[in-house]
PDB file of N, CA and C in Angstrom:
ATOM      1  N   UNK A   1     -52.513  60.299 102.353  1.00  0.00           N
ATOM      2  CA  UNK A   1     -53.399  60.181 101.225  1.00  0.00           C
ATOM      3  C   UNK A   1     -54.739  59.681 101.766  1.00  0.00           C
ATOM      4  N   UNK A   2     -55.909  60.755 101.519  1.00  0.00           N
ATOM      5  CA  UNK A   2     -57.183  59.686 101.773  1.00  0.00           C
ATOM      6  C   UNK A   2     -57.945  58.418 100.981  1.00  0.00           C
ATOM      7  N   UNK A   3     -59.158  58.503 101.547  1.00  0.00           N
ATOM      8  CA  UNK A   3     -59.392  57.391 100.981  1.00  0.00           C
ATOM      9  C   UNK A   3     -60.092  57.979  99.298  1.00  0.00           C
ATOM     10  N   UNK A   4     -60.167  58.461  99.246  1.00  0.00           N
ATOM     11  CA  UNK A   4     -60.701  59.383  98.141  1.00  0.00           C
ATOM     12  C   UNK A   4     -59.734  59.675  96.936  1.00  0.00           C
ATOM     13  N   UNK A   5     -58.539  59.357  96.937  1.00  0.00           N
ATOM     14  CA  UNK A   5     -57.408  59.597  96.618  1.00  0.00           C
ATOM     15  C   UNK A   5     -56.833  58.915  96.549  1.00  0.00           C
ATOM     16  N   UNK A   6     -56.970  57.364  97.075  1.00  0.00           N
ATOM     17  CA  UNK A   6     -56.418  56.254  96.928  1.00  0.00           C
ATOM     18  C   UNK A   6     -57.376  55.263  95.857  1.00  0.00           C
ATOM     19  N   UNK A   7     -58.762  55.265  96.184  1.00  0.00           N
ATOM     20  CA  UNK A   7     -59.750  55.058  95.581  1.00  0.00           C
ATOM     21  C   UNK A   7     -59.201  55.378  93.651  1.00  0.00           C
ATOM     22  N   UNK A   8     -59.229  56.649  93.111  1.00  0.00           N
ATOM     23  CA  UNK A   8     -59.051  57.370  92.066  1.00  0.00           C
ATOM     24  C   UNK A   8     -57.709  56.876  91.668  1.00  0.00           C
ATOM     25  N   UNK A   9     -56.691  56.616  92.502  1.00  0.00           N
ATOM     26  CA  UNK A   9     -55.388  56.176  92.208  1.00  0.00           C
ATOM     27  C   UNK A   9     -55.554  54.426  91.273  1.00  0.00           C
ATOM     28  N   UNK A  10     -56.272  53.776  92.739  1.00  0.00           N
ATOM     29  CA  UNK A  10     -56.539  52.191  91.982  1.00  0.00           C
ATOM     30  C   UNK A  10     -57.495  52.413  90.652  1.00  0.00           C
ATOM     31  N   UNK A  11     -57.752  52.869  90.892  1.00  0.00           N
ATOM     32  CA  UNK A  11     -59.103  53.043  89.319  1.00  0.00           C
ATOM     33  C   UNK A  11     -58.031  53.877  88.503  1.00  0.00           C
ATOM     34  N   UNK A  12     -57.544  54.703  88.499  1.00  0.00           N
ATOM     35  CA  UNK A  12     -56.858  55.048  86.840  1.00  0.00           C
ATOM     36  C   UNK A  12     -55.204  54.111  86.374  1.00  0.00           C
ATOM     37  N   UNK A  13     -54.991  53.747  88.179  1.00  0.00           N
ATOM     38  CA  UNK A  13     -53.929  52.100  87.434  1.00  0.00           C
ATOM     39  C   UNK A  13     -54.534  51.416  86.322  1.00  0.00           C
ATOM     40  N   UNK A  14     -55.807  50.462  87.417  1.00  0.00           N
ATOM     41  CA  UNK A  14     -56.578  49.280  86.355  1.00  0.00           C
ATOM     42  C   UNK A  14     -56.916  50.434  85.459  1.00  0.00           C
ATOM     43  N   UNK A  15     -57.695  51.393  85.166  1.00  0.00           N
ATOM     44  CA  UNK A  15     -58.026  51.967  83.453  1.00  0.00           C
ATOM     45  C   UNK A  15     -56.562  52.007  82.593  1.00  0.00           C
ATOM     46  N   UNK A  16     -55.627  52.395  83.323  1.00  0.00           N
ATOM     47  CA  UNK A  16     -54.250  52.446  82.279  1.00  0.00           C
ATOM     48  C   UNK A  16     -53.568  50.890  81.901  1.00  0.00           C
ATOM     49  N   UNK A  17     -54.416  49.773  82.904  1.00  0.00           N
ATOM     50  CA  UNK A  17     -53.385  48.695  82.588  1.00  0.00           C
ATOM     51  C   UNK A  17     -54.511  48.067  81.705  1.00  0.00           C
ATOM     52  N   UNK A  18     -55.865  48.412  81.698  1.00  0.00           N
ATOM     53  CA  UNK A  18     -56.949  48.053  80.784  1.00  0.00           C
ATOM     54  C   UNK A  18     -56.536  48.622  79.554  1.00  0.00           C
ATOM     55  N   UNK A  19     -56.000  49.608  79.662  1.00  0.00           N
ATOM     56  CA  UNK A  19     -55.474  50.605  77.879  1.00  0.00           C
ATOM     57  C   UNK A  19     -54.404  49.923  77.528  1.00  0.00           C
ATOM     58  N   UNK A  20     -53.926  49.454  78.498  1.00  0.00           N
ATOM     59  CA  UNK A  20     -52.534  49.108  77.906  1.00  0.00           C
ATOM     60  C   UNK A  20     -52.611  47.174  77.346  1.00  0.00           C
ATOM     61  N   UNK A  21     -53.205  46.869  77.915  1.00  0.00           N
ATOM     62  CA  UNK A  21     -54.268  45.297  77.724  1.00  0.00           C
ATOM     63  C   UNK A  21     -54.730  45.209  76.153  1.00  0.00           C
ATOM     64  N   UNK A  22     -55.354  46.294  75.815  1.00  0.00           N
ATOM     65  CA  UNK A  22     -56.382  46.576  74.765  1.00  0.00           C
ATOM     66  C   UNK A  22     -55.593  46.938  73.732  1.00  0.00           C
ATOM     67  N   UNK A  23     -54.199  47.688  73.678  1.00  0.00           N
ATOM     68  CA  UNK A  23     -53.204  48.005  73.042  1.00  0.00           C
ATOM     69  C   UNK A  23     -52.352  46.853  72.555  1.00  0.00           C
ATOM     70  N   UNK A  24     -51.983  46.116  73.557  1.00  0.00           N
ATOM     71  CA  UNK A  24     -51.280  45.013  73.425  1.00  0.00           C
ATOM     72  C   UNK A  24     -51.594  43.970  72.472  1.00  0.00           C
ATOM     73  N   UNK A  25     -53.114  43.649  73.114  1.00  0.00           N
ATOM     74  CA  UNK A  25     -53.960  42.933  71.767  1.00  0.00           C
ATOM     75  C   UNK A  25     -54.040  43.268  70.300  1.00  0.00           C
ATOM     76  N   UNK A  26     -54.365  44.338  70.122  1.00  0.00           N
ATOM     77  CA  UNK A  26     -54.737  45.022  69.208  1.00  0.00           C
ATOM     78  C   UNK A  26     -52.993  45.043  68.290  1.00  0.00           C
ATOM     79  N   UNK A  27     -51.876  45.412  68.691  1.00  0.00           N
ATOM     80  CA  UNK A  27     -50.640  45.382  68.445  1.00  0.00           C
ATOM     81  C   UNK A  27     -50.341  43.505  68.113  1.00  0.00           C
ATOM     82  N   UNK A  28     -50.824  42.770  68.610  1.00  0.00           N
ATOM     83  CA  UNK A  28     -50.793  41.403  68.487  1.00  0.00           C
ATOM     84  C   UNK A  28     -51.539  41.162  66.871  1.00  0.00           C
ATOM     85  N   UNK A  29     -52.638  40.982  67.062  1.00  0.00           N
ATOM     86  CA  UNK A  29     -53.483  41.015  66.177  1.00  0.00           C
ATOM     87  C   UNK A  29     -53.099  42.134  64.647  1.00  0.00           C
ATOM     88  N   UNK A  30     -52.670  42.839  64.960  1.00  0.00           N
ATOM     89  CA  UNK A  30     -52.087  43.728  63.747  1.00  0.00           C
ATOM     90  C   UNK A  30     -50.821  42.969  63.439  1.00  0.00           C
ATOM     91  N   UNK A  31     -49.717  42.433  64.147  1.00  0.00           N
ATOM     92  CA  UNK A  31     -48.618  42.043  63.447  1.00  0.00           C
ATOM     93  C   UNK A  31     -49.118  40.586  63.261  1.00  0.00           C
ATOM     94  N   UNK A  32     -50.246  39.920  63.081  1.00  0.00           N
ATOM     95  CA  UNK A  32     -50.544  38.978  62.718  1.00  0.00           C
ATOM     96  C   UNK A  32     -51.234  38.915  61.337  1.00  0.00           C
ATOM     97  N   UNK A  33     -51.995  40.129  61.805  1.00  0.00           N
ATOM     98  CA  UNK A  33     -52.456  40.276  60.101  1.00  0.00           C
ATOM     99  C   UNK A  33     -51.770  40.665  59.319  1.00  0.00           C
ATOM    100  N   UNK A  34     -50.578  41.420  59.414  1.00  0.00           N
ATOM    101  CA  UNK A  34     -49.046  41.827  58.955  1.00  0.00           C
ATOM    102  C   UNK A  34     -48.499  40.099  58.335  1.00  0.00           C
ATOM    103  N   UNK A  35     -48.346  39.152  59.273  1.00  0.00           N
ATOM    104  CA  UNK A  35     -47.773  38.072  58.751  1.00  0.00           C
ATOM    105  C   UNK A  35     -48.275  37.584  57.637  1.00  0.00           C
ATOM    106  N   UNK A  36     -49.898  37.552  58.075  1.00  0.00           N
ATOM    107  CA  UNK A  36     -50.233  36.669  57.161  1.00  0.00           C
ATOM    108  C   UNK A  36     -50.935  37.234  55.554  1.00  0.00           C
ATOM    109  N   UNK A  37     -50.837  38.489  55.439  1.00  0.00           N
ATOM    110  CA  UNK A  37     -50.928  38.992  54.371  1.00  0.00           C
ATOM    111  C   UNK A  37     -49.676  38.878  53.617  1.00  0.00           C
ATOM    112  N   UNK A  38     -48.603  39.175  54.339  1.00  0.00           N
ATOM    113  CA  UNK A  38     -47.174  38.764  53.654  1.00  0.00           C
ATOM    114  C   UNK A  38     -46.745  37.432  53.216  1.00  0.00           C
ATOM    115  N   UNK A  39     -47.548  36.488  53.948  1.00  0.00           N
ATOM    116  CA  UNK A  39     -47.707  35.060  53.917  1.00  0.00           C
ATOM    117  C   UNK A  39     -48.441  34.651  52.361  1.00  0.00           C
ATOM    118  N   UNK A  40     -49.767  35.811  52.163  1.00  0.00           N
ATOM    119  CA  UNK A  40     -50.362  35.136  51.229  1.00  0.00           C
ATOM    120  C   UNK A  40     -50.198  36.131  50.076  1.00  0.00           C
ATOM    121  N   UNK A  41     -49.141  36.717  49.903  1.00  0.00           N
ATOM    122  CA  UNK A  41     -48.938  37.694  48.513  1.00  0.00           C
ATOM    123  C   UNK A  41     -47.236  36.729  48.294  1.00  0.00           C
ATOM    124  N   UNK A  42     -46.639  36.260  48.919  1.00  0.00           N
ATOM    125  CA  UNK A  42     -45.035  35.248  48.126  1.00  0.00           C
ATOM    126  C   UNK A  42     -46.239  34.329  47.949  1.00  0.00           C
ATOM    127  N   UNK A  43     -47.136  33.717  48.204  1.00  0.00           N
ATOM    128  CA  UNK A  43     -47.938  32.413  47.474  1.00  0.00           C
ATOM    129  C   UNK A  43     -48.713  33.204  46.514  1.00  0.00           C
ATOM    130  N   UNK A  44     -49.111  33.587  46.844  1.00  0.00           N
ATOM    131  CA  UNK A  44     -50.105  34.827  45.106  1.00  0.00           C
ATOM    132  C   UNK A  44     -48.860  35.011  43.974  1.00  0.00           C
ATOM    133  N   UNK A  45     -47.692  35.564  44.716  1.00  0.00           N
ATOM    134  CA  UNK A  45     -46.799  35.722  43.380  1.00  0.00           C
ATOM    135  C   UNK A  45     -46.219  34.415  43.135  1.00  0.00           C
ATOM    136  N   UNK A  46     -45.936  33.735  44.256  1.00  0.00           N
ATOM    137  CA  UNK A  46     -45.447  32.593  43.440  1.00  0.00           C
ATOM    138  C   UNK A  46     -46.422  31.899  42.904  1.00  0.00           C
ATOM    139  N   UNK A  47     -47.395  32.010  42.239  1.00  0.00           N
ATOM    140  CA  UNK A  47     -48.660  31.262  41.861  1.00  0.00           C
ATOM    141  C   UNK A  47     -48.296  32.011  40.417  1.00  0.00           C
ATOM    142  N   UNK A  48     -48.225  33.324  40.345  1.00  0.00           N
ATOM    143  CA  UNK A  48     -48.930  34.504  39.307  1.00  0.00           C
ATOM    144  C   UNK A  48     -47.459  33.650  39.193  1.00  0.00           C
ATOM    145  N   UNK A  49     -46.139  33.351  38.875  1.00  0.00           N
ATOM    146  CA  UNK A  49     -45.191  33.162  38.084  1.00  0.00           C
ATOM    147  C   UNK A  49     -45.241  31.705  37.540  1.00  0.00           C
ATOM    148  N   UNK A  50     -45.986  31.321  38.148  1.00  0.00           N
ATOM    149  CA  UNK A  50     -46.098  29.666  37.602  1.00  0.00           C
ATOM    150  C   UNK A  50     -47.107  29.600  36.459  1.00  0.00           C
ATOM    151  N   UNK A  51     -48.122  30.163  36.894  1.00  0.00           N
ATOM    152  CA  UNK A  51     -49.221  30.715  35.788  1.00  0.00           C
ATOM    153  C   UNK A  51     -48.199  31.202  34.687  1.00  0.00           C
ATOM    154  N   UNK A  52     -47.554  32.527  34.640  1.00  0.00           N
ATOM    155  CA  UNK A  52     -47.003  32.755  33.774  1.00  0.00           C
ATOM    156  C   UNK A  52     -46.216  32.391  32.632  1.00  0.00           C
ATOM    157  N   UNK A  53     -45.201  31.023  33.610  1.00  0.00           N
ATOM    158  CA  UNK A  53     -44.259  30.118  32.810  1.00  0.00           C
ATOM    159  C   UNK A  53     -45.390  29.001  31.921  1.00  0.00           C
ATOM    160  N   UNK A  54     -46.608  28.482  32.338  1.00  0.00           N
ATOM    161  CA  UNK A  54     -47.204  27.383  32.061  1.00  0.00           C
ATOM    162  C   UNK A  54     -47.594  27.970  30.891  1.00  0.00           C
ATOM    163  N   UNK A  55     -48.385  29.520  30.981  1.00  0.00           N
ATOM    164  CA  UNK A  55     -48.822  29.857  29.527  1.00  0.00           C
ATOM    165  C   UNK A  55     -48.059  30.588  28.895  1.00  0.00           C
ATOM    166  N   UNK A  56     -46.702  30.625  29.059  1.00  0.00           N
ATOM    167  CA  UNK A  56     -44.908  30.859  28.408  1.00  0.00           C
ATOM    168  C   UNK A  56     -45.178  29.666  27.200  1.00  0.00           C
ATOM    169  N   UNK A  57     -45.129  28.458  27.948  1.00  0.00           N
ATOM    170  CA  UNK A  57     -44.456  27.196  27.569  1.00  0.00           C
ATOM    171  C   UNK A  57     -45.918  26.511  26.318  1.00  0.00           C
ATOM    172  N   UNK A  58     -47.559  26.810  26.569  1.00  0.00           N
ATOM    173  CA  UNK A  58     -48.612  26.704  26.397  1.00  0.00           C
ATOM    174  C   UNK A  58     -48.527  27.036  24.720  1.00  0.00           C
ATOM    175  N   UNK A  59     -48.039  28.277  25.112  1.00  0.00           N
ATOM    176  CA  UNK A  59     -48.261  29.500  23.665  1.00  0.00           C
ATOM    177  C   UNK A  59     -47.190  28.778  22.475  1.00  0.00           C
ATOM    178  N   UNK A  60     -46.202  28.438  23.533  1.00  0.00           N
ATOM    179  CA  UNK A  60     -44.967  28.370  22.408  1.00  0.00           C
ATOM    180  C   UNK A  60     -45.653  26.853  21.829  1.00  0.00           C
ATOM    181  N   UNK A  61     -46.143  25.774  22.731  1.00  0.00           N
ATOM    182  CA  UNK A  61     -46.823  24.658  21.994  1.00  0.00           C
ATOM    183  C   UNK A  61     -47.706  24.731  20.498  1.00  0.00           C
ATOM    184  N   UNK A  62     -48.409  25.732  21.244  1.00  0.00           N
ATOM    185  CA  UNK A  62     -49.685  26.101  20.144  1.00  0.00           C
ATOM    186  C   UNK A  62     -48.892  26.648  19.158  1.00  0.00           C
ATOM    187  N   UNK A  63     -47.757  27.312  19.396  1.00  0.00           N
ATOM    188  CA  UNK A  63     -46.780  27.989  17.755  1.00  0.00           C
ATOM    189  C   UNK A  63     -46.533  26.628  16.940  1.00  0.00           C
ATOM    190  N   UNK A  64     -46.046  26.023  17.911  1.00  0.00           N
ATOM    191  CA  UNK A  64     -45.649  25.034  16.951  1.00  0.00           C
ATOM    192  C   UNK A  64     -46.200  24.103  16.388  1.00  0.00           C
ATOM    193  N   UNK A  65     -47.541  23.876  17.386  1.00  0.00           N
ATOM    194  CA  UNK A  65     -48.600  22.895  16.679  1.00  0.00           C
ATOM    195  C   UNK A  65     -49.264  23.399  15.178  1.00  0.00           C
ATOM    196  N   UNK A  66     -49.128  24.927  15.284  1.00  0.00           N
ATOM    197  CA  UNK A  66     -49.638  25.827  13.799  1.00  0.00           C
ATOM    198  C   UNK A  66     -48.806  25.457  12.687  1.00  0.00           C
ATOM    199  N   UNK A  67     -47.328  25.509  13.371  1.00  0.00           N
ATOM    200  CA  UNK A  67     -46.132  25.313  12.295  1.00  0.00           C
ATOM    201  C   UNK A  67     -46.444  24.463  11.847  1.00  0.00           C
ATOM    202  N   UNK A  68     -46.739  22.828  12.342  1.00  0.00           N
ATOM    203  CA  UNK A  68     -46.444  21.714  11.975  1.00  0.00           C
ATOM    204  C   UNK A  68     -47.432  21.474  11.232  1.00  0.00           C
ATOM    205  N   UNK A  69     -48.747  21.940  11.566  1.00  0.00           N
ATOM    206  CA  UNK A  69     -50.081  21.722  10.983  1.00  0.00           C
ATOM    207  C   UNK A  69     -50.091  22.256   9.283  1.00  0.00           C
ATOM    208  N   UNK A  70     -49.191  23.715   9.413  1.00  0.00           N
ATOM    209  CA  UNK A  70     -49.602  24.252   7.864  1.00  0.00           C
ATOM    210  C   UNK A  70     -48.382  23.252   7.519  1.00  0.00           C
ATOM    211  N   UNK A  71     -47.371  22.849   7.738  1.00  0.00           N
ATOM    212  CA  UNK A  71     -46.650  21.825   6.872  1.00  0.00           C
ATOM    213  C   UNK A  71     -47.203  20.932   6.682  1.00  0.00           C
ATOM    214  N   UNK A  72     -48.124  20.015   7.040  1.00  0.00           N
ATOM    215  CA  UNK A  72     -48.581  19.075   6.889  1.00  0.00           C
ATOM    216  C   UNK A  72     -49.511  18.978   5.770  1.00  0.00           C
ATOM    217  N   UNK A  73     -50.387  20.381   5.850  1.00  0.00           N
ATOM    218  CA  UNK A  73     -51.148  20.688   4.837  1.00  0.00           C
ATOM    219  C   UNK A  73     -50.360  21.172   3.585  1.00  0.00           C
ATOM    220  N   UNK A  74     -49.420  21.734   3.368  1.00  0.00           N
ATOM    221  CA  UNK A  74     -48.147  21.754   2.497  1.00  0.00           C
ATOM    222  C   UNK A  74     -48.067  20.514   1.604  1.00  0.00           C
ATOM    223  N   UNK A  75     -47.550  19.549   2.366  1.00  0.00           N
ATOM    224  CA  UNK A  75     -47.460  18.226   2.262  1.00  0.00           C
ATOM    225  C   UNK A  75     -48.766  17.396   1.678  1.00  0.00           C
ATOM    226  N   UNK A  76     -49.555  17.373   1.966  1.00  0.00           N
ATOM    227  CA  UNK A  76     -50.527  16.770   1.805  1.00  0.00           C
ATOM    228  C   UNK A  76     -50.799  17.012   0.544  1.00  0.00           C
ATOM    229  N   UNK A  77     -51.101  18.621   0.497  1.00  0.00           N
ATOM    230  CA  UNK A  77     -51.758  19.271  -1.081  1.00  0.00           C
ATOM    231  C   UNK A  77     -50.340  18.553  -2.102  1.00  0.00           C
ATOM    232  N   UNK A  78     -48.985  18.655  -2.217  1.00  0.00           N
ATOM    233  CA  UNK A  78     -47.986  18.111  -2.878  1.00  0.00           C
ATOM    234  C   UNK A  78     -48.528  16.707  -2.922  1.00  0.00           C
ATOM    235  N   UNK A  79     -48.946  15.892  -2.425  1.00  0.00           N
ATOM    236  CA  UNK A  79     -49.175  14.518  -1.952  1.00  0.00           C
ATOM    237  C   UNK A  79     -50.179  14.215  -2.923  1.00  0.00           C
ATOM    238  N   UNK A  80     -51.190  15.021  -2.942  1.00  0.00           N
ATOM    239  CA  UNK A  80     -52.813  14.998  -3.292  1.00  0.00           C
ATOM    240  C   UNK A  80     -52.132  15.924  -4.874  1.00  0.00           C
ATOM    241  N   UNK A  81     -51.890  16.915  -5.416  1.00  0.00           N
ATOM    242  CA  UNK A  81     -51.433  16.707  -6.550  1.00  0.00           C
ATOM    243  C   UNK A  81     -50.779  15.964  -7.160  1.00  0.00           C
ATOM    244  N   UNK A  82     -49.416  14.864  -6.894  1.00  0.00           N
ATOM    245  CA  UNK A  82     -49.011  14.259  -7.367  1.00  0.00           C
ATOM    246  C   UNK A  82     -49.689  12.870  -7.137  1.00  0.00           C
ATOM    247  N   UNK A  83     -50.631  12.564  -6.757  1.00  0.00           N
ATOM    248  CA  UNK A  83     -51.455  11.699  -6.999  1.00  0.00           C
ATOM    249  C   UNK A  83     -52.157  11.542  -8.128  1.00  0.00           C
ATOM    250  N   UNK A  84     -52.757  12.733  -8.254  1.00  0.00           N
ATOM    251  CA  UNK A  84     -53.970  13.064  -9.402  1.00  0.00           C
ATOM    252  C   UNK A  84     -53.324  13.022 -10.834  1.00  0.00           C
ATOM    253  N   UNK A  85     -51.995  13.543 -11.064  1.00  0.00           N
ATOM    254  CA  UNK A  85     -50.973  13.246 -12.176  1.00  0.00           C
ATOM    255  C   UNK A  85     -51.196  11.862 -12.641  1.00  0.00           C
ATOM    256  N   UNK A  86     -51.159  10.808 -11.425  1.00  0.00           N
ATOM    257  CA  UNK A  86     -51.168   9.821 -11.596  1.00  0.00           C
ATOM    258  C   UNK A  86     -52.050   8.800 -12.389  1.00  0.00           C
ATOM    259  N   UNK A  87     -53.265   9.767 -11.620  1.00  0.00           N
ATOM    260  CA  UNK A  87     -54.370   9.403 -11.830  1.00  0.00           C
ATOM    261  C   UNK A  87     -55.349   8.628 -10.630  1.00  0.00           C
ATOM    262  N   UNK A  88     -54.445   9.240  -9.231  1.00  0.00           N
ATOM    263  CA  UNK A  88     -55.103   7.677  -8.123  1.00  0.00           C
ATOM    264  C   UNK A  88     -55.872   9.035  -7.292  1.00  0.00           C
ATOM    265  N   UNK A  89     -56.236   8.561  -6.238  1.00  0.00           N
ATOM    266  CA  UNK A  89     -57.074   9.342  -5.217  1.00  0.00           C
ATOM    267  C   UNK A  89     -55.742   9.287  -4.383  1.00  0.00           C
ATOM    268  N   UNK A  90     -56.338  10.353  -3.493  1.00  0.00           N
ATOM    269  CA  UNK A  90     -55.105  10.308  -2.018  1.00  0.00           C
ATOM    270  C   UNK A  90     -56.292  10.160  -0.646  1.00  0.00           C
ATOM    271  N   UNK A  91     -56.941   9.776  -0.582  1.00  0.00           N
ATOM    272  CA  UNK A  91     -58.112   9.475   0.943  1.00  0.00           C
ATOM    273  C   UNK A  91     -57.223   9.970   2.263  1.00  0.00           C
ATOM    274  N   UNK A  92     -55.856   9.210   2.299  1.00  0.00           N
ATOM    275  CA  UNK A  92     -55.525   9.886   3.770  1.00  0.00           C
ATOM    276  C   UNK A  92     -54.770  10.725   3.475  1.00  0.00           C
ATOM    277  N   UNK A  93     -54.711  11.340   2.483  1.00  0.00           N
ATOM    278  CA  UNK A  93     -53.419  12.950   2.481  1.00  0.00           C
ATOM    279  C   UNK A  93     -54.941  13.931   2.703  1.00  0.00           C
ATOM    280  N   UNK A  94     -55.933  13.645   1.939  1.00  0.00           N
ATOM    281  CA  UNK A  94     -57.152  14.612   2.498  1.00  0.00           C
ATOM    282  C   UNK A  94     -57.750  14.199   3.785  1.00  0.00           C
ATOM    283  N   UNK A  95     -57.413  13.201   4.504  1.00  0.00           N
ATOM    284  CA  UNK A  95     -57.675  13.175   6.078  1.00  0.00           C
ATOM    285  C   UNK A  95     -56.669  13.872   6.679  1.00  0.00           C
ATOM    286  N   UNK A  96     -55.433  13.625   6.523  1.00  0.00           N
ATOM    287  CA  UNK A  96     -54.550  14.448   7.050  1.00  0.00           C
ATOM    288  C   UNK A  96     -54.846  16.006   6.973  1.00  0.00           C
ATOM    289  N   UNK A  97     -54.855  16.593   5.866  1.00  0.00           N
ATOM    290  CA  UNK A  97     -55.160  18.027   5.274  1.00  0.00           C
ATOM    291  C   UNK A  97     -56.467  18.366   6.042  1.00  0.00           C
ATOM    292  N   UNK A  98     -57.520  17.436   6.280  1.00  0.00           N
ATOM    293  CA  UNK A  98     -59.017  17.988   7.093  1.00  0.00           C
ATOM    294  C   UNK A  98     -58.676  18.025   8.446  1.00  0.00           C
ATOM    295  N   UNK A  99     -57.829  16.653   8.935  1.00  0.00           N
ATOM    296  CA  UNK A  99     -57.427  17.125   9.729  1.00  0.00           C
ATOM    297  C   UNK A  99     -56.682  18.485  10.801  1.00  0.00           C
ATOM    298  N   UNK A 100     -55.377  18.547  10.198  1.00  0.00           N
ATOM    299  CA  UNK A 100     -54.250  19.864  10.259  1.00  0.00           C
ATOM    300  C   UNK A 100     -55.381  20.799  10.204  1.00  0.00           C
ATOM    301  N   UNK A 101     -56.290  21.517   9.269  1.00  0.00           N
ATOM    302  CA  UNK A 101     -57.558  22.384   9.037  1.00  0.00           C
ATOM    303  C   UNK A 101     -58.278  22.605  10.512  1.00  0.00           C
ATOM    304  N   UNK A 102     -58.784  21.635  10.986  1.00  0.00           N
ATOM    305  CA  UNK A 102     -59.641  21.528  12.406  1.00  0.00           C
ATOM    306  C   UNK A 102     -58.325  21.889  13.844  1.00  0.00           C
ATOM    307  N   UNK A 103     -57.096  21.527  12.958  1.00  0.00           N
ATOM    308  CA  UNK A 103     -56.527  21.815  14.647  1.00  0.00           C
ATOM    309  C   UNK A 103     -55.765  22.904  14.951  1.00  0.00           C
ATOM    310  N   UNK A 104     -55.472  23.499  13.439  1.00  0.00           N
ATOM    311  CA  UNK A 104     -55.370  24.820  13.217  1.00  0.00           C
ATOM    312  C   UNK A 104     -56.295  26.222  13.759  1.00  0.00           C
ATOM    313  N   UNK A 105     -57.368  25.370  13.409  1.00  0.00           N
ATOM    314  CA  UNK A 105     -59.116  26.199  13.871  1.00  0.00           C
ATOM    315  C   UNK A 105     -59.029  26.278  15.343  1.00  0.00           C
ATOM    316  N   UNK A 106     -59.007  25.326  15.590  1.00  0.00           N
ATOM    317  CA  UNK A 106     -58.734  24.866  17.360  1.00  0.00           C
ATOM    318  C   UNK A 106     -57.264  25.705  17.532  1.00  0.00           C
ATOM    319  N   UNK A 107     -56.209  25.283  17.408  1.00  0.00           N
ATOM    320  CA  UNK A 107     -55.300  25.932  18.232  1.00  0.00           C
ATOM    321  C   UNK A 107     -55.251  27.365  17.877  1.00  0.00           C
ATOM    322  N   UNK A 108     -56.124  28.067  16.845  1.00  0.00           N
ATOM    323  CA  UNK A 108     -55.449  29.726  16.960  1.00  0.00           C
ATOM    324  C   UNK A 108     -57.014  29.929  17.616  1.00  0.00           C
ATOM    325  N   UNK A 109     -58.063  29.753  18.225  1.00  0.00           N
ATOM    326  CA  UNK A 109     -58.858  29.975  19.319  1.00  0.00           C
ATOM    327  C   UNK A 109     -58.043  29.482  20.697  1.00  0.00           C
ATOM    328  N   UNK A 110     -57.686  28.697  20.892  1.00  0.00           N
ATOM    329  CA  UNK A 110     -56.999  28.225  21.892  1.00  0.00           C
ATOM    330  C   UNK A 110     -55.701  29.507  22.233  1.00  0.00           C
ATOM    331  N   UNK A 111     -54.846  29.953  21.334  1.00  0.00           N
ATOM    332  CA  UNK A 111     -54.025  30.737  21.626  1.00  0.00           C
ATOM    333  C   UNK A 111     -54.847  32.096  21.565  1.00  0.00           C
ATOM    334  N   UNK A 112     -55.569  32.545  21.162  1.00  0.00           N
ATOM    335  CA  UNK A 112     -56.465  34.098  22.040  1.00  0.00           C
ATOM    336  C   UNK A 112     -57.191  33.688  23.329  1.00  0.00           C
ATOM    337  N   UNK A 113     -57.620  32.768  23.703  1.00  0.00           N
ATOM    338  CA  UNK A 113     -57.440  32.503  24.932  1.00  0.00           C
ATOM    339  C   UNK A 113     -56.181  32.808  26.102  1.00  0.00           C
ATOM    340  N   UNK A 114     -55.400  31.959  25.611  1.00  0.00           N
ATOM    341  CA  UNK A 114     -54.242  32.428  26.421  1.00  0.00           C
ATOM    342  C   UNK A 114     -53.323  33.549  26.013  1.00  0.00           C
ATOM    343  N   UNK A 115     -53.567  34.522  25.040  1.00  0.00           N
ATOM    344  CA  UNK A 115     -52.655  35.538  24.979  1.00  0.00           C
ATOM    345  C   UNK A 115     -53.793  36.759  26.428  1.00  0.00           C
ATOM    346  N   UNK A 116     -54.949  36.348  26.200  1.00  0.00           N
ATOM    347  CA  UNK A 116     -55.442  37.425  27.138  1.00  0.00           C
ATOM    348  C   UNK A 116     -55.193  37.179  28.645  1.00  0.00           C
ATOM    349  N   UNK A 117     -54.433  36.533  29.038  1.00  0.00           N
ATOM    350  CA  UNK A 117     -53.820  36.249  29.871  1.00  0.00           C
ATOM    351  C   UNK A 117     -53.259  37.683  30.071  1.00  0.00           C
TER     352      UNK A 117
END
């Protein structure tokens, strides 16, 4: 073999062990970005299910804060008529009743908020 021929031999080794260098990396770096995308979609979903349960549990509050509120106002107006029979004022059955009113207002804005979830 000359030298001409040995020359061309060492030079397309190192170019093939340079390709194969550059491959290696590149194969590194890809199953890394492989990990860690897989890494950050079980924390995205486990996030998106916690989100989910909180405004599960959120909505069903606000149902019931509505429930309790129009009973109260139920109550109150019964309260505040059978007062007036009487002939007396009712001051806190109509605080109560203005009340229940404002949180009613508040919680069914509060729940279109979280239904657009």
């Amino acid at each position: 073999m000359n030298t001409q021929d040995r020359v061309n031999k060492l030079m397309f080794e190192k170019t093939e062990l340079a390709t194969h260098k550059v491959e290696l990396g590149l194969l590194q770096d890809l199953n890394k970005a492989d990990s860690e995308i897989r890494k950050l979609n079980e924390k995205a979903a486990g996030t998106s299910g916690a989100v989910s349960r909180a405004l599960e549990i959120s909505e069903t509050a606000y149902i019931n804060l509505l429930n309790e509120a129009e009973n109260a106002i139920e109550i109150a107006d019964k309260y505040i008529a059978a007062a007036k029979d009487l002939g007396l004022d009712a001051p806190k059955a109509k605080t109560v009743k203005k009340y229940a009113i404002d949180v009613i207002i508040m919680a069914k804005e509060d729940l279109k908020r979280i239904r657009k979830f």
